[in-house]
Protein backbone atom coordinates (compact mmCIF):
# COMPACT_ATOMS: atom_id res chain seq x y z
CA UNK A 1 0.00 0.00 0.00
CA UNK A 2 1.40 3.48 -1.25
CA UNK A 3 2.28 5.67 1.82
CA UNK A 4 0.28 8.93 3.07
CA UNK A 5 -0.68 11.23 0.17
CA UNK A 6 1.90 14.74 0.06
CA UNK A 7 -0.29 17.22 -0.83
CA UNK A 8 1.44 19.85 0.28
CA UNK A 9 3.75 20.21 -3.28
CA UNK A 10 3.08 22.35 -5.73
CA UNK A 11 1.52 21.06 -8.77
CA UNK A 12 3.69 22.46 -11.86
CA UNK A 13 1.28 23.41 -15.12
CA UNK A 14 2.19 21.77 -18.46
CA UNK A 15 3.81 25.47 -19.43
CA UNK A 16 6.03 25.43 -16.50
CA UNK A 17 7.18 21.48 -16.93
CA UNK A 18 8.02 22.25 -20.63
CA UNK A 19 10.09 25.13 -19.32
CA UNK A 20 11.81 23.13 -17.16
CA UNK A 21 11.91 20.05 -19.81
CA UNK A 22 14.11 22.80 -21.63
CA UNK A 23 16.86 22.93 -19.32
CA UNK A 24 16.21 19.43 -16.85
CA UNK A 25 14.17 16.68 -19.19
CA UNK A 26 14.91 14.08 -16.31
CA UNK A 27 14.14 16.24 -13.35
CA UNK A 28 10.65 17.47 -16.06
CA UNK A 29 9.32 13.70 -16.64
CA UNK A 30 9.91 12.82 -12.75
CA UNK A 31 7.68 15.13 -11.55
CA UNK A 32 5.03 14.83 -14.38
CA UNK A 33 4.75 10.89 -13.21
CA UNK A 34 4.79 12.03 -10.22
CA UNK A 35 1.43 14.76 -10.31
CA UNK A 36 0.11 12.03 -12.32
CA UNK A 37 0.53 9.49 -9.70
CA UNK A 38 -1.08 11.59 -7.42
CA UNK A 39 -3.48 12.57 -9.32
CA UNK A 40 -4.60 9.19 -9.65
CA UNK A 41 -4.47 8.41 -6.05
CA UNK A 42 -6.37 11.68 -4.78
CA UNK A 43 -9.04 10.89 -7.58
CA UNK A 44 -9.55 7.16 -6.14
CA UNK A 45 -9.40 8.63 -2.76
CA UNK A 46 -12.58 10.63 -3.32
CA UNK A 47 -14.54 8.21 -5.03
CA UNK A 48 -13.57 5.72 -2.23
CA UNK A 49 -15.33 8.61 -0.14
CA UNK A 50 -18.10 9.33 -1.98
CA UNK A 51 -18.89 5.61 -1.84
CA UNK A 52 -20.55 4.84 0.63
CA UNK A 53 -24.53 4.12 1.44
CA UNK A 54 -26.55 7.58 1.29
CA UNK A 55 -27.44 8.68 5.21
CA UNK A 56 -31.33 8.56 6.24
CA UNK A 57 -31.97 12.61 7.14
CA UNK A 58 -32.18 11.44 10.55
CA UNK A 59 -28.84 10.46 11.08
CA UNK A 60 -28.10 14.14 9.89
CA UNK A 61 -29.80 15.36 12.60
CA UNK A 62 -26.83 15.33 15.03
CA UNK A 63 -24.49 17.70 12.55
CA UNK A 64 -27.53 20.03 11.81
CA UNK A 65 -27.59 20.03 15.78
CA UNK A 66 -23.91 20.94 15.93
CA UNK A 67 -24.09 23.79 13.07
CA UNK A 68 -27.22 25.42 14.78
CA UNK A 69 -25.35 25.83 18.42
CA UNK A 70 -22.82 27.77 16.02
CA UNK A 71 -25.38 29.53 14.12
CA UNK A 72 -26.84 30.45 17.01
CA UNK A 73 -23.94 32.46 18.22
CA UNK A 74 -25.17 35.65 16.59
CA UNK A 75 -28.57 34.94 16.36
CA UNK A 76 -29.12 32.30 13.41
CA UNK A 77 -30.69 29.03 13.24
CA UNK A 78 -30.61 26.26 10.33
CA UNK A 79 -33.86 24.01 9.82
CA UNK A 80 -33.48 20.66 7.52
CA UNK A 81 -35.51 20.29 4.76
CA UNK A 82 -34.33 17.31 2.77
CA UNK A 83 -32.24 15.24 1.40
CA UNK A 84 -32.35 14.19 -2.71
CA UNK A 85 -29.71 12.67 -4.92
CA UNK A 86 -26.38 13.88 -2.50
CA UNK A 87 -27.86 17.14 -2.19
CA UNK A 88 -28.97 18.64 1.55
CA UNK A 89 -31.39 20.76 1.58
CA UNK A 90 -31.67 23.02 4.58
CA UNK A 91 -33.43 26.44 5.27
CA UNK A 92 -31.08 29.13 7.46
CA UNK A 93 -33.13 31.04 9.65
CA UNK A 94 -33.00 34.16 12.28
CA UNK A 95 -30.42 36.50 11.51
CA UNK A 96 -28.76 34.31 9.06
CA UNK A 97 -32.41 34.79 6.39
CA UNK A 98 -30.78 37.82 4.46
CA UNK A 99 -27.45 37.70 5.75
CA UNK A 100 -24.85 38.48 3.75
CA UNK A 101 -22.53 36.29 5.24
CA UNK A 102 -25.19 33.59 5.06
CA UNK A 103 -23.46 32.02 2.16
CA UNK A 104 -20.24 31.64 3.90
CA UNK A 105 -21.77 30.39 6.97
CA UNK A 106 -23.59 27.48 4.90
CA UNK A 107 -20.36 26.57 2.87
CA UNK A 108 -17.85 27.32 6.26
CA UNK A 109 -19.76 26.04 8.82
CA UNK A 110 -22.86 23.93 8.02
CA UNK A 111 -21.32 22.14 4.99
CA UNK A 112 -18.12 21.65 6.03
CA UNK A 113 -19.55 20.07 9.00
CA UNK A 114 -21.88 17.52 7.65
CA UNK A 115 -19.30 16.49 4.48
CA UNK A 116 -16.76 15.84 7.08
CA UNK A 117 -18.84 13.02 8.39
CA UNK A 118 -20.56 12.19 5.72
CA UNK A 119 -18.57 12.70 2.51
CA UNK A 120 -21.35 11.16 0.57
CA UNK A 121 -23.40 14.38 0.58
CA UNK A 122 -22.35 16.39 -2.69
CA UNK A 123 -23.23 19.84 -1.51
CA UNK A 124 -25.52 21.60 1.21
CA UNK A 125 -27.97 24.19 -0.34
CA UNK A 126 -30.47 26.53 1.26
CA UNK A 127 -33.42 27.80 0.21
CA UNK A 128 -35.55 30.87 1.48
């Protein structure tokens, strides 16, 4: 088994590898197997992710719970509307209806939240 991914090096764009093709062609090829590589693995990663069974809305309960105590900081609250085809539906309320932070709250707070338990959920989206 391949060791922990290293995510943390900077992918080079095909203008930059042909640049350095021009002046290193060994050092070029190396690290275009190796983004490839990685690409691979990071690709398999997330569909290993994304495969598991779809959660029943009640077992999203729980994370909707934890996002609302947050939410509810500066006067917000998040209801849960549905769940259909990997997308969460969910309805901000309180001071986050209107907000214009509202958007970065759902993406920050509530989605990051609920994908990092359950990866299988595509996106979270609110309506009004």
């Amino acid at each position: 088994m391949p060791g922990p991914l290293k995510t943390d090096a900077p992918f080079y764009t095909e203008e930059e590898l042909d640049r350095l093709e021009a002046s290193d062609p060994v050092l070029a090829a190396r690290i275009a197997r190796e983004q490839l590589l990685l690409r691979k693995r990071l690709e398999a990663q997330a569909a290993a992710a994304t495969a598991g069974p779809m959660p029943a809305l009640g077992d999203l309960e729980p994370v909707i719970d934890e996002a609302r105590v947050i939410l509810q900081r500066d006067g917000g609250d998040i209801e849960l509307l549905g769940l259909e085809g990997g997308i969460l539906t969910v309805r901000l309320k309180g001071n986050c209806s209107g907000c214009p932070r509202a958007p970065l709250d759902l993406k920050q707070v509530v989605e990051k939240l609920v994908r990092s338990r359950y990866p299988q959920i595509a996106k979270v989206r609110s309506v009004a």
